[in-house]
Protein backbone atom coordinates (compact mmCIF):
# COMPACT_ATOMS: atom_id res chain seq x y z
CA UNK A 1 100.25 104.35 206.03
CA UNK A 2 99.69 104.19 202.59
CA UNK A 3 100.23 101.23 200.27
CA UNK A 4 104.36 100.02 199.57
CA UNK A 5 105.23 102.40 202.87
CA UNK A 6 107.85 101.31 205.13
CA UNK A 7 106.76 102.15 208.19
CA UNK A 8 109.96 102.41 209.60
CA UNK A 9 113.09 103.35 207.14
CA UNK A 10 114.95 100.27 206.99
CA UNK A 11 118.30 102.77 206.33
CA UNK A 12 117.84 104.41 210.09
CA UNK A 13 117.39 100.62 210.99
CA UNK A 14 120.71 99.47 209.47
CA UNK A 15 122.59 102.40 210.71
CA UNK A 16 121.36 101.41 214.27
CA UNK A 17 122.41 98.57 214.32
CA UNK A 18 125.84 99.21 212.68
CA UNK A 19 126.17 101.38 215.82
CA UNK A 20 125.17 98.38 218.01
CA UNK A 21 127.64 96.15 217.11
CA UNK A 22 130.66 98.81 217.00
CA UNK A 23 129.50 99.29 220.58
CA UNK A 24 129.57 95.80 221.24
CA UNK A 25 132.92 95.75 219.53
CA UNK A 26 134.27 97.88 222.33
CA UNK A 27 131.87 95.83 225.52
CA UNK A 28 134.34 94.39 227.97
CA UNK A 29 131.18 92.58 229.27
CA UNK A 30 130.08 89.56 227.59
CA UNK A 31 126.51 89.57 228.76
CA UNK A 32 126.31 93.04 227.70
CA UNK A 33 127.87 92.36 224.07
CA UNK A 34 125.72 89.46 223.53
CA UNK A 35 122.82 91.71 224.11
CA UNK A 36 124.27 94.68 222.10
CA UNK A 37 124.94 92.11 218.97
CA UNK A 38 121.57 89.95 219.45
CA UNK A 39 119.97 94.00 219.49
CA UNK A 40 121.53 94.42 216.31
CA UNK A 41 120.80 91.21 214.38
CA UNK A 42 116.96 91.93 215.23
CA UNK A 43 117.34 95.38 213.69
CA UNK A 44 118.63 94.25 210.82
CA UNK A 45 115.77 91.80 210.42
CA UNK A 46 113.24 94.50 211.09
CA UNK A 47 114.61 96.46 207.97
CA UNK A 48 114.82 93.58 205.69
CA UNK A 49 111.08 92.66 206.72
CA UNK A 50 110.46 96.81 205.99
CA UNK A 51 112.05 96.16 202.66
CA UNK A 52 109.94 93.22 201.56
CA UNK A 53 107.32 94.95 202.43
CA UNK A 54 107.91 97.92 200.72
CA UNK A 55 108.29 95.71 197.89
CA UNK A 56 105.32 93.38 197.61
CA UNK A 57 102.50 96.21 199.20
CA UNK A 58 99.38 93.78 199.89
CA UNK A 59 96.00 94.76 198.24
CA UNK A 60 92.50 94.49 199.71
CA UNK A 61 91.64 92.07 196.40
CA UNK A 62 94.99 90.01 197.39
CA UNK A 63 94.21 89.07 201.13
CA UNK A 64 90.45 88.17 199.87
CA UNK A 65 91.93 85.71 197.11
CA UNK A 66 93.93 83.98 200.12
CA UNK A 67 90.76 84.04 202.39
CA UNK A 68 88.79 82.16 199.51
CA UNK A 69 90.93 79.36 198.72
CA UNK A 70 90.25 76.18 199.85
C-alpha cells in the first residue's frame, strides 16, 4: 500500500451501504432492519476513515516526532 492509498475505495463503501439501507427500507423484520441499517452506518464510517486517510498519509519522520515527545 503505498503512501495516501485507500485501502478500500470509500465510493464501493458508500454504494454498499446505500444498498443496505434500501434493503432495510423494504425489511418487514425489525431485528433484521436494525442490523441491515447499523451494517450500513459502519460502512459509511469505514469510508470516511478511508478518506481521512487518504488525505493526511502518515510519514515514517511523522510517527517518530509523536514517539519523541514528552
Amino acid at each position: 500500500m503505498g503512501k495516501g492509498i485507500a485501502m478500500t475505495d470509500p465510493s464501493d463503501l458508500i454504494r454498499r451501504a446505500s444498498e443496505l439501507s434500501e434493503r432495510a427500507d423494504h425489511e418487514e423484520n425489525i431485528e433484521t432492519r436494525d442490523r441491515l441499517l447499523r451494517m450500513a452506518a459502519y460502512y459509511v464510517s469505514i469510508a470516511e476513515s478511508e478518506e481521512w486517510l487518504a488525505a493526511h498519509p502518515a510519514s515514517i519522520a511523522s510517527v517518530g516526532d509523536l514517539l519523541k515527545k514528552p
